[in-house]
N, C-alpha and C. Protein backbone atom coordinates (compact mmCIF):
# COMPACT_ATOMS: atom_id res chain seq x y z
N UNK A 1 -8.77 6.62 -17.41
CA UNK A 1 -8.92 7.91 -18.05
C UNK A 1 -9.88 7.74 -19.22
N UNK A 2 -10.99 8.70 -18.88
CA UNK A 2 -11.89 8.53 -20.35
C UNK A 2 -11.40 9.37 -21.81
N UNK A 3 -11.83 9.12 -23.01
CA UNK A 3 -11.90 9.49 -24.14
C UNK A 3 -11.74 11.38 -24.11
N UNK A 4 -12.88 11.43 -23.24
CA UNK A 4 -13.29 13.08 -23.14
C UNK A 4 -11.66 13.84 -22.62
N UNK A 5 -11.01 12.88 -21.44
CA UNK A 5 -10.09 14.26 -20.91
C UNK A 5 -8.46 13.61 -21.60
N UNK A 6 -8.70 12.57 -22.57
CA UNK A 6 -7.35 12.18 -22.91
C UNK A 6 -6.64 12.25 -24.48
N UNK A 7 -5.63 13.41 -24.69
CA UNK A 7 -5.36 13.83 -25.92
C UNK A 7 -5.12 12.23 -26.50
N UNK A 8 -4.30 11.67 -26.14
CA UNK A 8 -3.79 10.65 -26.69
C UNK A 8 -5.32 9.45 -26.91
N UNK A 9 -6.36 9.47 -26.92
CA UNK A 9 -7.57 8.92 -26.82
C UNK A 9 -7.82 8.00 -28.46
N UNK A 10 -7.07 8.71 -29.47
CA UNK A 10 -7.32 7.73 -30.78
C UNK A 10 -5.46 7.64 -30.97
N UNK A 11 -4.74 7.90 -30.46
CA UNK A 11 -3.37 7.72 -30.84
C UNK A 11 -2.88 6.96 -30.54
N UNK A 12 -3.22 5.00 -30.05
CA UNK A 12 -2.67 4.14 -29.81
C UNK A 12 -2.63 3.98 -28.04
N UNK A 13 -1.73 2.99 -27.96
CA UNK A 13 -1.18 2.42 -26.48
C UNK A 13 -0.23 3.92 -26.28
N UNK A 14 -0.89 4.06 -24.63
CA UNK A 14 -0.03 4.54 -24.31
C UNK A 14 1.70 4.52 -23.83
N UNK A 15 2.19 5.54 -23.63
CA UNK A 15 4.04 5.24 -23.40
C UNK A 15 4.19 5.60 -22.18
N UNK A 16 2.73 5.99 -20.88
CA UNK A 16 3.04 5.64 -19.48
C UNK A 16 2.15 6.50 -19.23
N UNK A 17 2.29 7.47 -18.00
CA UNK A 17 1.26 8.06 -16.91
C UNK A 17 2.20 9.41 -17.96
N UNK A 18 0.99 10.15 -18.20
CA UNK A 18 1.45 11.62 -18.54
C UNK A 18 0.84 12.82 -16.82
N UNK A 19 1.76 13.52 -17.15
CA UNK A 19 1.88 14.21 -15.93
C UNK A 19 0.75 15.51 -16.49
N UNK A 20 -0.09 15.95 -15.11
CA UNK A 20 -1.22 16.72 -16.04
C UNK A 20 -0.35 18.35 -16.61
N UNK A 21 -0.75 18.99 -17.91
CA UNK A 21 0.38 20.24 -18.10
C UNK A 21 -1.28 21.29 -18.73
N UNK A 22 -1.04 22.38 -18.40
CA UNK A 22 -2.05 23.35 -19.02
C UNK A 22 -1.94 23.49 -20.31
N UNK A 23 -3.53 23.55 -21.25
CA UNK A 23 -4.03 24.11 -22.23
C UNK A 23 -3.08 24.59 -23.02
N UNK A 24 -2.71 24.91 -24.69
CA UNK A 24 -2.22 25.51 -25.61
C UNK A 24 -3.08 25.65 -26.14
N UNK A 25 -2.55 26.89 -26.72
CA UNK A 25 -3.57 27.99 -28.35
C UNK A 25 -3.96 29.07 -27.54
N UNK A 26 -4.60 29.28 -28.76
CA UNK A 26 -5.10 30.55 -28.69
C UNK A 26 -6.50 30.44 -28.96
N UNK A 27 -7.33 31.62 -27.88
CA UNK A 27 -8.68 31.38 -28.00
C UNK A 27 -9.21 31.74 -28.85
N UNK A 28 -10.50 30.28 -29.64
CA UNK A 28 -11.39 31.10 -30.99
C UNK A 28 -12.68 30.63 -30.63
N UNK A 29 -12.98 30.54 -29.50
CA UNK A 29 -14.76 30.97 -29.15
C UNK A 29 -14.48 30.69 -27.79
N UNK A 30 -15.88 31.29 -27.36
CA UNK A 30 -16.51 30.92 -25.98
C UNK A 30 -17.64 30.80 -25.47
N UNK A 31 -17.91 29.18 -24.75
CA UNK A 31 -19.24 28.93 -24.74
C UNK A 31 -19.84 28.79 -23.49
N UNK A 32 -20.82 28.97 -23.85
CA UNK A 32 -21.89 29.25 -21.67
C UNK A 32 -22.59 27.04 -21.65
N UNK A 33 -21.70 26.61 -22.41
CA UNK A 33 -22.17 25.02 -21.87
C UNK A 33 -21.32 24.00 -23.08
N UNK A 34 -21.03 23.13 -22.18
CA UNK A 34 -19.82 22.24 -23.11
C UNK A 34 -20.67 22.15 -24.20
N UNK A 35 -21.89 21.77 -24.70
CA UNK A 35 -22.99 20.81 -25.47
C UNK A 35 -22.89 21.85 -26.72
N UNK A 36 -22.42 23.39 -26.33
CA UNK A 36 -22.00 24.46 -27.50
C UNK A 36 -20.81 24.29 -27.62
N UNK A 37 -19.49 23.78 -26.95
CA UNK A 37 -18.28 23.93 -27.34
C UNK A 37 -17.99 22.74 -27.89
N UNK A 38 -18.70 22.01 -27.77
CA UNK A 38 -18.52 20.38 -28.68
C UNK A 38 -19.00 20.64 -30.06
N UNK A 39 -20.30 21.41 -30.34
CA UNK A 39 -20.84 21.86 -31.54
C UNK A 39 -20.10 22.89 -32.55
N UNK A 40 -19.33 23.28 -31.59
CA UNK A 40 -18.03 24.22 -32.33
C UNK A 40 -17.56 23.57 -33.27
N UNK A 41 -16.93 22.72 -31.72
CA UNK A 41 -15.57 21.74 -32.51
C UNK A 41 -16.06 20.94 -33.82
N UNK A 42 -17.47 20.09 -33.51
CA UNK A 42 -17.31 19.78 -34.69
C UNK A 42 -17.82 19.94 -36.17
N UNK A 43 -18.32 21.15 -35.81
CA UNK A 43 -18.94 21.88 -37.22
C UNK A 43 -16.96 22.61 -37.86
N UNK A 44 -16.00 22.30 -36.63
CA UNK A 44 -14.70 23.01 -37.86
C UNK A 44 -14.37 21.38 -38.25
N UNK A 45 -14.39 19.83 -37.73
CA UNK A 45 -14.04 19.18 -37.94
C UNK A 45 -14.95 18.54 -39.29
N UNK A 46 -16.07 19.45 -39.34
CA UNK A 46 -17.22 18.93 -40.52
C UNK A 46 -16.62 19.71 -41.49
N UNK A 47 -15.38 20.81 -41.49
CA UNK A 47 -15.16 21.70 -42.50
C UNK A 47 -13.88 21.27 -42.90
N UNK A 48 -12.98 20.31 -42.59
CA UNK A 48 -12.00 20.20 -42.62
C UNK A 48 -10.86 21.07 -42.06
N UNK A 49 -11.17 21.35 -40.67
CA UNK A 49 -10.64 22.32 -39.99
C UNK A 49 -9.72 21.36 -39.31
N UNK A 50 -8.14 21.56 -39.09
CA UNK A 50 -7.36 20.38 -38.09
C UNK A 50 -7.41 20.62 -37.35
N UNK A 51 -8.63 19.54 -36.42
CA UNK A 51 -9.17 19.61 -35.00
C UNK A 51 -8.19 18.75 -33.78
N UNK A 52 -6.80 18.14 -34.47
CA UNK A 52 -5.89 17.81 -33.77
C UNK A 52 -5.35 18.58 -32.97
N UNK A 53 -5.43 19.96 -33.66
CA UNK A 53 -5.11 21.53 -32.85
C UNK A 53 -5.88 21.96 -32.05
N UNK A 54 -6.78 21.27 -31.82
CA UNK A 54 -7.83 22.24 -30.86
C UNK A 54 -8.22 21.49 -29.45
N UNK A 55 -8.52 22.45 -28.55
CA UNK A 55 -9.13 22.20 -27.13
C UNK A 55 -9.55 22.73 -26.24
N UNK A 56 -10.41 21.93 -25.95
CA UNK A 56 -11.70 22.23 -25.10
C UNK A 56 -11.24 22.74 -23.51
N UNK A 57 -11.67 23.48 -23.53
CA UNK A 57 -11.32 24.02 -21.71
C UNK A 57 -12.42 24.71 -21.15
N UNK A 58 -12.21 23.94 -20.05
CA UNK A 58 -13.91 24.16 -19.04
C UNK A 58 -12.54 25.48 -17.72
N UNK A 59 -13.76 26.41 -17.84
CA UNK A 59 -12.83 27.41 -17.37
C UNK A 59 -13.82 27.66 -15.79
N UNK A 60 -13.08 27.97 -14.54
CA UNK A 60 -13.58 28.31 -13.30
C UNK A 60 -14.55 26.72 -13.07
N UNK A 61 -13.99 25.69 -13.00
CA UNK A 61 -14.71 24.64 -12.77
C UNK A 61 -15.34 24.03 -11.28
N UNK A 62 -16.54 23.60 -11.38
CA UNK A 62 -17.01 23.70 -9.63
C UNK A 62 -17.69 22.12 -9.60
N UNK A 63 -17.61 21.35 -9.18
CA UNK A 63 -18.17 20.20 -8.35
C UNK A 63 -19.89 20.60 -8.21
N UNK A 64 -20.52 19.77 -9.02
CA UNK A 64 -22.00 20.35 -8.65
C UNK A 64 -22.27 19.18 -7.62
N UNK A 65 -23.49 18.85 -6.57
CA UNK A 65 -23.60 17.63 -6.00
C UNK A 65 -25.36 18.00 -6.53
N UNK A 66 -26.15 17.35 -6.65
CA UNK A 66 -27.89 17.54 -6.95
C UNK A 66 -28.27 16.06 -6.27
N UNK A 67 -28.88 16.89 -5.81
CA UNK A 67 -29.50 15.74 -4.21
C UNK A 67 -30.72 15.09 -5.27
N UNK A 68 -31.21 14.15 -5.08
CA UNK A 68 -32.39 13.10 -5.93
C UNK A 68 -32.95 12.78 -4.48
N UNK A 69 -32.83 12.61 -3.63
CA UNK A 69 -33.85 12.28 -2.85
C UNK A 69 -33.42 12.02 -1.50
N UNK A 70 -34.68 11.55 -0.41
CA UNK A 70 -33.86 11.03 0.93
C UNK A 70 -33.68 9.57 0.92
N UNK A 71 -32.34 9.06 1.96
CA UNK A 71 -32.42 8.21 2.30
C UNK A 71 -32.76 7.76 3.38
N UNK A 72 -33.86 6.52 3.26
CA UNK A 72 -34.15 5.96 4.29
C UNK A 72 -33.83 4.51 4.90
N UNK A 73 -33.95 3.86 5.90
CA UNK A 73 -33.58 2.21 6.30
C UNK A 73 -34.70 1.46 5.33
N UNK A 74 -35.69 1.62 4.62
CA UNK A 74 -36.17 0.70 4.06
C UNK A 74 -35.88 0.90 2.46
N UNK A 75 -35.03 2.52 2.26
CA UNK A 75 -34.46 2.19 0.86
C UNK A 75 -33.47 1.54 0.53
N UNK A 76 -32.51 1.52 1.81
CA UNK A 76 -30.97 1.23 2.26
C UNK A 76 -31.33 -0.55 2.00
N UNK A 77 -31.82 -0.94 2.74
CA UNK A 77 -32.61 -2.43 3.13
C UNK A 77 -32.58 -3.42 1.36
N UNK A 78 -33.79 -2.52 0.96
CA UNK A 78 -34.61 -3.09 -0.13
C UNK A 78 -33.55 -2.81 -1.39
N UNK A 79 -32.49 -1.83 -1.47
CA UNK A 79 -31.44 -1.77 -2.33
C UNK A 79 -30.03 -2.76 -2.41
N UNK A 80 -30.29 -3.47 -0.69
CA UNK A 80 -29.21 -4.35 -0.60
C UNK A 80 -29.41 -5.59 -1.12
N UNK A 81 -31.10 -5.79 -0.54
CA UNK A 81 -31.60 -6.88 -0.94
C UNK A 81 -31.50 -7.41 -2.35
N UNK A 82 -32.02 -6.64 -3.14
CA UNK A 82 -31.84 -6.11 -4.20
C UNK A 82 -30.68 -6.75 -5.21
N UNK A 83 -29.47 -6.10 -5.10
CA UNK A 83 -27.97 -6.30 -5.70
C UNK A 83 -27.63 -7.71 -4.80
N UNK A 84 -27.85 -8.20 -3.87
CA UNK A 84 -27.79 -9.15 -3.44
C UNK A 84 -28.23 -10.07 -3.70
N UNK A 85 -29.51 -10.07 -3.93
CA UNK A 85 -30.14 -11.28 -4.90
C UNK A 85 -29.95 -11.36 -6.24
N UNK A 86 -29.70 -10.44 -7.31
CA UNK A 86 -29.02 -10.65 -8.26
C UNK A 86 -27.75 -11.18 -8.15
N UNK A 87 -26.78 -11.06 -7.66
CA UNK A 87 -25.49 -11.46 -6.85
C UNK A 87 -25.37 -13.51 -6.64
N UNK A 88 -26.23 -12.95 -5.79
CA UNK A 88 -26.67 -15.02 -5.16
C UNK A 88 -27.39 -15.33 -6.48
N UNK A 89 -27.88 -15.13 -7.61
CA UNK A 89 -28.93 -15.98 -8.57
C UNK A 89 -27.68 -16.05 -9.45
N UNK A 90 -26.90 -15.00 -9.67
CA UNK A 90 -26.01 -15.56 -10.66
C UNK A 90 -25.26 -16.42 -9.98
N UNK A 91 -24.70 -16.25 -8.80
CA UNK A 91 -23.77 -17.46 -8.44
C UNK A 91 -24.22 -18.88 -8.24
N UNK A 92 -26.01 -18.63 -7.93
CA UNK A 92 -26.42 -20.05 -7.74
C UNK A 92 -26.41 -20.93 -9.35
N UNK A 93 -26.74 -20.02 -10.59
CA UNK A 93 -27.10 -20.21 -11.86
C UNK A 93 -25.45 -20.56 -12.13
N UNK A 94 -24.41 -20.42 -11.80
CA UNK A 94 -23.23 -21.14 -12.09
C UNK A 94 -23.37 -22.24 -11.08
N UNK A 95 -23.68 -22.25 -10.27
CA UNK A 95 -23.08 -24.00 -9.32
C UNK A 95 -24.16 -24.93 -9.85
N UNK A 96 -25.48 -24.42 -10.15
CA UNK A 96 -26.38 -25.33 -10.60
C UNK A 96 -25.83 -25.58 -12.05
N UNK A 97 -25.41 -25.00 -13.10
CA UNK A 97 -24.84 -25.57 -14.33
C UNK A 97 -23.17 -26.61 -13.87
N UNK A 98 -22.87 -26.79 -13.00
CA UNK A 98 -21.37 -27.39 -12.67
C UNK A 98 -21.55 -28.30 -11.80
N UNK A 99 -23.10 -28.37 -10.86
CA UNK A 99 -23.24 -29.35 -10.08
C UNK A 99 -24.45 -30.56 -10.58
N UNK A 100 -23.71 -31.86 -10.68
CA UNK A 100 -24.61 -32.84 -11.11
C UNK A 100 -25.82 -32.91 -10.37
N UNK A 101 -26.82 -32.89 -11.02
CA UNK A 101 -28.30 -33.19 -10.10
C UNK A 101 -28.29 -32.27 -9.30
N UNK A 102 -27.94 -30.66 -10.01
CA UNK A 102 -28.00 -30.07 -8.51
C UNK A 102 -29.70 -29.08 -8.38
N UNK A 103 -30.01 -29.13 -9.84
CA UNK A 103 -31.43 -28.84 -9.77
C UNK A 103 -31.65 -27.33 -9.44
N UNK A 104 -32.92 -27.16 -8.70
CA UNK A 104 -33.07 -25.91 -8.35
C UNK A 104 -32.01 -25.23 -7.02
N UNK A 105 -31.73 -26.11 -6.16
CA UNK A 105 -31.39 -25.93 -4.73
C UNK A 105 -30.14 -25.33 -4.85
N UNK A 106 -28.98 -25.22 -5.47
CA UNK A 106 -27.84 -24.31 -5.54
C UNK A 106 -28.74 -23.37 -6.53
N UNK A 107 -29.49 -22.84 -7.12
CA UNK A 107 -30.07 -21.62 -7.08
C UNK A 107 -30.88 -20.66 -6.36
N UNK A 108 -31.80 -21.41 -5.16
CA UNK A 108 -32.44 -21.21 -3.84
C UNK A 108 -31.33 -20.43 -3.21
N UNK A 109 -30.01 -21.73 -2.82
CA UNK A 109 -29.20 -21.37 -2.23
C UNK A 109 -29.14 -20.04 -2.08
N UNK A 110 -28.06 -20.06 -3.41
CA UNK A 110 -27.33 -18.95 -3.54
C UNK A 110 -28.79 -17.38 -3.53
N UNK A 111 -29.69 -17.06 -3.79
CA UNK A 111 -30.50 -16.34 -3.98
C UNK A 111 -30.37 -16.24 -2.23
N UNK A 112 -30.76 -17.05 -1.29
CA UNK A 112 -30.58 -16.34 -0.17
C UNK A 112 -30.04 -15.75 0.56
N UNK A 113 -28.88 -16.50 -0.01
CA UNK A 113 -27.47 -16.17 0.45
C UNK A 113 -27.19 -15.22 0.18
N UNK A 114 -27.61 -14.64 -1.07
CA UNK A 114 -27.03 -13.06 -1.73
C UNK A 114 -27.86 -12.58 -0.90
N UNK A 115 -29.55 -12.34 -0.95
CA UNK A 115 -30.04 -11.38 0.02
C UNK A 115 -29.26 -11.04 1.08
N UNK A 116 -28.92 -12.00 1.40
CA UNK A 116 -28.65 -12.12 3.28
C UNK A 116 -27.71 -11.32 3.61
N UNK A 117 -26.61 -11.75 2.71
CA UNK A 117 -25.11 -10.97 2.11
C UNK A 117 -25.26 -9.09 1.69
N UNK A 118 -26.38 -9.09 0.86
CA UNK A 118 -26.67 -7.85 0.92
C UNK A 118 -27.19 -7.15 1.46
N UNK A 119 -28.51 -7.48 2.42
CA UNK A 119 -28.78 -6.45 3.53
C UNK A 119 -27.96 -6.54 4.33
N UNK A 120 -26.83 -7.68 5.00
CA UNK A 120 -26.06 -6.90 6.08
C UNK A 120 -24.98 -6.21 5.59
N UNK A 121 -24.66 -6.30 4.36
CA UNK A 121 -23.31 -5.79 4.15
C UNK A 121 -24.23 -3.58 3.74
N UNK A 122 -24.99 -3.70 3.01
CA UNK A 122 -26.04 -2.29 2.60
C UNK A 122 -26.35 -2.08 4.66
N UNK A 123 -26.42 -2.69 5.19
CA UNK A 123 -26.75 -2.21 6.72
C UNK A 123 -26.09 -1.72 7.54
N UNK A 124 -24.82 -2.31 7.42
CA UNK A 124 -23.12 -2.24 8.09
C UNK A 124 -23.13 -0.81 7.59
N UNK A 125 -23.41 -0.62 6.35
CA UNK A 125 -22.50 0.79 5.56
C UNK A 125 -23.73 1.83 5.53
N UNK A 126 -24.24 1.30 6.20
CA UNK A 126 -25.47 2.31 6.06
C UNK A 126 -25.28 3.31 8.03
N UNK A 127 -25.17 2.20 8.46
CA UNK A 127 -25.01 2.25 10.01
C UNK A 127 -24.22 3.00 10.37
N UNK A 128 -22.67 2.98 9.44
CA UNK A 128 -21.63 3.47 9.94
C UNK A 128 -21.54 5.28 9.68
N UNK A 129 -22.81 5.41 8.85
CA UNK A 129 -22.73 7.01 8.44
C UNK A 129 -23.10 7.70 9.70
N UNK A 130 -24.00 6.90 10.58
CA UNK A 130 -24.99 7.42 11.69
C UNK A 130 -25.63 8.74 11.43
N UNK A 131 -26.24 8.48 10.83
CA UNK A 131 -27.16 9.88 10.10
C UNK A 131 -26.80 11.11 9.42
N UNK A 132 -25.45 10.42 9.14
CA UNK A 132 -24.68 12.26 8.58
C UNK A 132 -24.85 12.20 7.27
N UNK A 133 -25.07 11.51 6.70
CA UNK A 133 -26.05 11.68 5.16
C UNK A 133 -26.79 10.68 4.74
N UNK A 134 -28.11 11.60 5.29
CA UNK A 134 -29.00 10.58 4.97
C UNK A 134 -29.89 11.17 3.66
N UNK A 135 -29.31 11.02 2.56
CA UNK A 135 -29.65 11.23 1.57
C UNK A 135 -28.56 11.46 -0.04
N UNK A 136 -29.65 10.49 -1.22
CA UNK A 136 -28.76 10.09 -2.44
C UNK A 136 -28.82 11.63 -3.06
N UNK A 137 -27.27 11.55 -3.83
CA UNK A 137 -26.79 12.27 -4.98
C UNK A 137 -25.93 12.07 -6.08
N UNK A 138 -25.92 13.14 -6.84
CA UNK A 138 -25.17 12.48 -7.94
C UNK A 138 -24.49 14.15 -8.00
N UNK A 139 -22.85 13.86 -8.32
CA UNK A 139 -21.88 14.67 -8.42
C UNK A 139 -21.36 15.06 -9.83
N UNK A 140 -20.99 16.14 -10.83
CA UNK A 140 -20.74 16.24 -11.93
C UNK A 140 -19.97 17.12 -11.85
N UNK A 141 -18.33 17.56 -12.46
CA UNK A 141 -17.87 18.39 -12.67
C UNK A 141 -18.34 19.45 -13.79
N UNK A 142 -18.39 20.30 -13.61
CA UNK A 142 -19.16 21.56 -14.41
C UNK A 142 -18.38 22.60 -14.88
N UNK A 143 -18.25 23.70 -15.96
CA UNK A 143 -17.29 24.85 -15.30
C UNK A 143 -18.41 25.84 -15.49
N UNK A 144 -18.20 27.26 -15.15
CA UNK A 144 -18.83 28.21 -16.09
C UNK A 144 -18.83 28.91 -17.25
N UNK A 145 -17.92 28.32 -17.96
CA UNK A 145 -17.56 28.70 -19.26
C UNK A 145 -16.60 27.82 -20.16
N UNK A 146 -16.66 27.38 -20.99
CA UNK A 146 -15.73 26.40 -22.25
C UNK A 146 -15.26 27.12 -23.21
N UNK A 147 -13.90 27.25 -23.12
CA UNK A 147 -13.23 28.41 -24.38
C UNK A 147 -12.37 27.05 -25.26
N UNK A 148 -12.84 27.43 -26.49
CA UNK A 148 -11.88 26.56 -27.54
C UNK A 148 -10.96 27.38 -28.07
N UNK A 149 -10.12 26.40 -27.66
CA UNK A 149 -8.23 26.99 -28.47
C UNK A 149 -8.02 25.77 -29.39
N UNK A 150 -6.81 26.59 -30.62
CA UNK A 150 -6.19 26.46 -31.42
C UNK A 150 -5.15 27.06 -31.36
N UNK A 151 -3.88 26.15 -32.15
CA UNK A 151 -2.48 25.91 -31.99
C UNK A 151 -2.86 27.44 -33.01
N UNK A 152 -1.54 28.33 -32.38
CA UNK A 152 -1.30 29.54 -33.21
C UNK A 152 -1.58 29.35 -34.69
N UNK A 153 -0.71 28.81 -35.60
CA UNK A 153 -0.47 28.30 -37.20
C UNK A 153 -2.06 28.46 -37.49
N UNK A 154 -2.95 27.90 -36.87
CA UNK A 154 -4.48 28.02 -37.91
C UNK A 154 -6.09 28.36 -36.67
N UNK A 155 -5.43 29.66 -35.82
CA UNK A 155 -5.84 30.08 -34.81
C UNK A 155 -7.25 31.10 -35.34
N UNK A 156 -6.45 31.97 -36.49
CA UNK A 156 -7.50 32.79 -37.01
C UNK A 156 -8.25 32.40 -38.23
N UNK A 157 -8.29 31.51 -38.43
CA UNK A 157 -8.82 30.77 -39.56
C UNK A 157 -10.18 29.77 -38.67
N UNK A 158 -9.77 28.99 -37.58
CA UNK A 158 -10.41 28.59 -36.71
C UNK A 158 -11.54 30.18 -36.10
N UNK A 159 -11.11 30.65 -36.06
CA UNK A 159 -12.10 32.07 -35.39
C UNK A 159 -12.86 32.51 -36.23
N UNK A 160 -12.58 32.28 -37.36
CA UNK A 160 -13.59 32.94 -38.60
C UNK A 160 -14.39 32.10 -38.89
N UNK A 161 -14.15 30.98 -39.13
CA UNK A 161 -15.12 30.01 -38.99
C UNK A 161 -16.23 29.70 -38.12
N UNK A 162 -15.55 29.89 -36.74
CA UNK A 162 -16.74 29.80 -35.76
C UNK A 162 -17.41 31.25 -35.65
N UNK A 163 -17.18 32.12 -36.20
CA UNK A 163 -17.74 33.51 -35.91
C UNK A 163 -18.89 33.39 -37.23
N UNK A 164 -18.54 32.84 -38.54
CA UNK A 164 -19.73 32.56 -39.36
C UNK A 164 -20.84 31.07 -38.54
N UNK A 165 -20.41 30.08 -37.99
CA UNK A 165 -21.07 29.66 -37.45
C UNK A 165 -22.42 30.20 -36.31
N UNK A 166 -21.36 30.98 -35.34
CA UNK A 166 -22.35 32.16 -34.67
C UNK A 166 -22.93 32.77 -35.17
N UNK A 167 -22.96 33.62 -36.61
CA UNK A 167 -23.82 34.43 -37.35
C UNK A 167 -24.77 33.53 -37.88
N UNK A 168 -24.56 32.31 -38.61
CA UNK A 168 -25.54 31.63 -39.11
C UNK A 168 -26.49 31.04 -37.75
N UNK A 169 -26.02 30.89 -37.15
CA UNK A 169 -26.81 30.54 -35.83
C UNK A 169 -27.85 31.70 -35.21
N UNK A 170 -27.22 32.77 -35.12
CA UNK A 170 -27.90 34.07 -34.60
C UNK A 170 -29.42 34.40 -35.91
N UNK A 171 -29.40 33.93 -36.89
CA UNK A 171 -29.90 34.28 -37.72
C UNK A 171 -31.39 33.33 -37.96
N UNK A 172 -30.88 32.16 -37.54
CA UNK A 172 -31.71 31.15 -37.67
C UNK A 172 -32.86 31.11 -36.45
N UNK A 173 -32.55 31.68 -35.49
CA UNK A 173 -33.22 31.70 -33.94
C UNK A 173 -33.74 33.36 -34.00
């Protein structure tokens, strides 16, 4: 669990698996991209606003996927090769420091060995898709909107704040 989705994130060791439970407070803004609801938060945490009360909620959230390119057998190939020979050089660069007189040749070794290791193992897994995606992406959870809440007790105090933030903002642009 990262920093971003875990309340307990500066509050020590945890006391086990928390079970996931919905959002508290009450809403005091709403933003069209997290990169504004983070700027919220911490222009109240720059004010001495208790931001222990507050949270971030990505509202109507969707799985983006953004394709980067195609894949082909000589990217598949040259990517195995690749992590594979880094793979075999470090393992040869440990047997050559542990093996007496072992010189260059447990670094040869292992360098081929990783190639070798990595195009069939990048080939196997490449093979087994049989053309049903042949092409890289990268996946990001997104929502269309980020509403920040605050615990009732300092809900409208939190809203006034970010509503002079929005005005000083509106003013400046």
């Amino acid at each position: 669990m990262t920093a971003a989705f875990s309340r307990t994130a500066f509050a020590g060791p945890s006391k086990g698996p928390t079970l996931p439970t919905l959002p508290e407070g009450w809403p005091i803004g709403s933003y069209n991209s997290y990169a504004e609801a983070q700027r919220a938060v911490d222009h109240l945490a720059d004010n001495a606003f208790p931001v222990e009360d507050v949270t971030i909620v990505g509202v109507e959230p969707m799985l983006v996927e953004r394709v980067k390119g195609r894949l082909t057998w000589a990217k598949v190939l040259t990517g195995g090769a690749a992590s594979g020979a880094w793979f075999g050089l470090f393992v040869g660069l440990l047997l050559s420091l542990f093996t007496p007189d072992g010189g260059l040749l447990p670094i040869v070794i292992g360098l081929v060995a990783g190639v070798g290791f990595g195009l069939a193992s990048s080939a196997m897994g490449y093979a087994a898709t049989r053309g049903r995606r042949d092409f890289v992406s990268h996946s990001q959870l997104v929502a269309s909107r980020y509403d920040v809440l605050s615990m009732p007790r300092n809900a409208e105090h939190g809203r006034e704040m970010l509503a002079r933030l929005s005005m000083s903002s509106a003013a400046v642009n």
